[in-house]
C-alpha atoms as a PDB file:
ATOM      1  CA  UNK A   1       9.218 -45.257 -18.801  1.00  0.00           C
ATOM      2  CA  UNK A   2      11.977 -43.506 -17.258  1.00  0.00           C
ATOM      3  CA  UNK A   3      12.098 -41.115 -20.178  1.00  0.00           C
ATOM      4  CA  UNK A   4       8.424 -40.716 -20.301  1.00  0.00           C
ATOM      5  CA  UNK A   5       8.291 -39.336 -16.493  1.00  0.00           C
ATOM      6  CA  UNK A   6      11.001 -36.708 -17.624  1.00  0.00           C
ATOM      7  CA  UNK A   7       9.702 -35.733 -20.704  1.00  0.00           C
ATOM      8  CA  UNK A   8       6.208 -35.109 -18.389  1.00  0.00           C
ATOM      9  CA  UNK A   9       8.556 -33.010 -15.233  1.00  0.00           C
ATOM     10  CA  UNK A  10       7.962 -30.030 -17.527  1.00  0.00           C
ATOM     11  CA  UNK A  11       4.365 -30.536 -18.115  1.00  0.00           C
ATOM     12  CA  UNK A  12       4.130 -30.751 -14.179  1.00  0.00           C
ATOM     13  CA  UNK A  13       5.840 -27.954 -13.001  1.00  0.00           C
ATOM     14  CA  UNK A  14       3.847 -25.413 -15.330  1.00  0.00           C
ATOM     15  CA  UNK A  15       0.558 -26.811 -14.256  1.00  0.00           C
ATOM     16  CA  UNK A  16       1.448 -26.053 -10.813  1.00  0.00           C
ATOM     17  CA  UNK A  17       2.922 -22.842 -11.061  1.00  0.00           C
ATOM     18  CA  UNK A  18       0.300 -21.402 -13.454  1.00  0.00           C
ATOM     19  CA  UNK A  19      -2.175 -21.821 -10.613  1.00  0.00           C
ATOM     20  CA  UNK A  20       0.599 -19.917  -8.434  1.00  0.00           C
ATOM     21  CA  UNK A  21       1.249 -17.624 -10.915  1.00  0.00           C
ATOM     22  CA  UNK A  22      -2.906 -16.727 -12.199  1.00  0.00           C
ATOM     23  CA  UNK A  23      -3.101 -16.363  -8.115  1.00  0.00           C
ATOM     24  CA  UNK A  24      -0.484 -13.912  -7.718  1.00  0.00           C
ATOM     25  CA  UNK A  25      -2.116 -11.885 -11.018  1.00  0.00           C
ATOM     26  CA  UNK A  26      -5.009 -12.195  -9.244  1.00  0.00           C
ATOM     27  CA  UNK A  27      -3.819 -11.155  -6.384  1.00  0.00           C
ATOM     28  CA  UNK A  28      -2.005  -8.029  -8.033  1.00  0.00           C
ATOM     29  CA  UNK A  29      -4.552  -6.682  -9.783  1.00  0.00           C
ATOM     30  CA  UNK A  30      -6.946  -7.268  -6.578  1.00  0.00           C
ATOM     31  CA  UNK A  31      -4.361  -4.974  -4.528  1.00  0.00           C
ATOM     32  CA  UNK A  32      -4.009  -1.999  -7.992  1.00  0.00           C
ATOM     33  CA  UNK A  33      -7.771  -1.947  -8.335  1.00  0.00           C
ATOM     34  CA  UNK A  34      -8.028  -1.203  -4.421  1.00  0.00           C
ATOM     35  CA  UNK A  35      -5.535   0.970  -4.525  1.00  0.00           C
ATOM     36  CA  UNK A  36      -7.008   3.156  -7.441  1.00  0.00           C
ATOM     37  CA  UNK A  37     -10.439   3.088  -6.223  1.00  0.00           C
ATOM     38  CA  UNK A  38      -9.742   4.381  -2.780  1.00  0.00           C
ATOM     39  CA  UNK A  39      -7.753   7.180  -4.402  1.00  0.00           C
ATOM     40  CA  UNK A  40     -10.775   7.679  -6.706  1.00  0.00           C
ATOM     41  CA  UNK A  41     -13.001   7.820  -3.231  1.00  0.00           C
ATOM     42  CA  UNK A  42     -10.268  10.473  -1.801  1.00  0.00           C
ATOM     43  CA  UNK A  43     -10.225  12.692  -4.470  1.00  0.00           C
ATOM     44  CA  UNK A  44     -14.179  12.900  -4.975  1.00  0.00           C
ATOM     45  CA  UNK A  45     -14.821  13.249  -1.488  1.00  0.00           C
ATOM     46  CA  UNK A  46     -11.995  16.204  -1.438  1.00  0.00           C
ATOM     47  CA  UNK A  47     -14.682  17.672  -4.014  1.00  0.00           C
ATOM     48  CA  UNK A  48     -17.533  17.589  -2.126  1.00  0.00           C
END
């Protein structure tokens, strides 16, 4: 039983931390794709 639980602490902890993790990506690449298309806005409206 005992062993069992341990054996599952693993399991646990990177079910629960992928979420946190996939969010963060998510979060990242959220942020760099803002980031590159306001740049992309300044630099064509500099053109115009």
């Amino acid at each position: 039983m005992v062993v069992a639980l341990i054996s599952q602490i693993p399991v646990i902890l990177l079910t629960l931390f992928e979420r946190e993790i996939r969010l963060l990506l998510l979060n990242y690449l959220q942020a760099l794709g803002r980031a590159f298309v306001d740049k992309f806005i300044d630099s064509h409206n500099e053109r115009f």
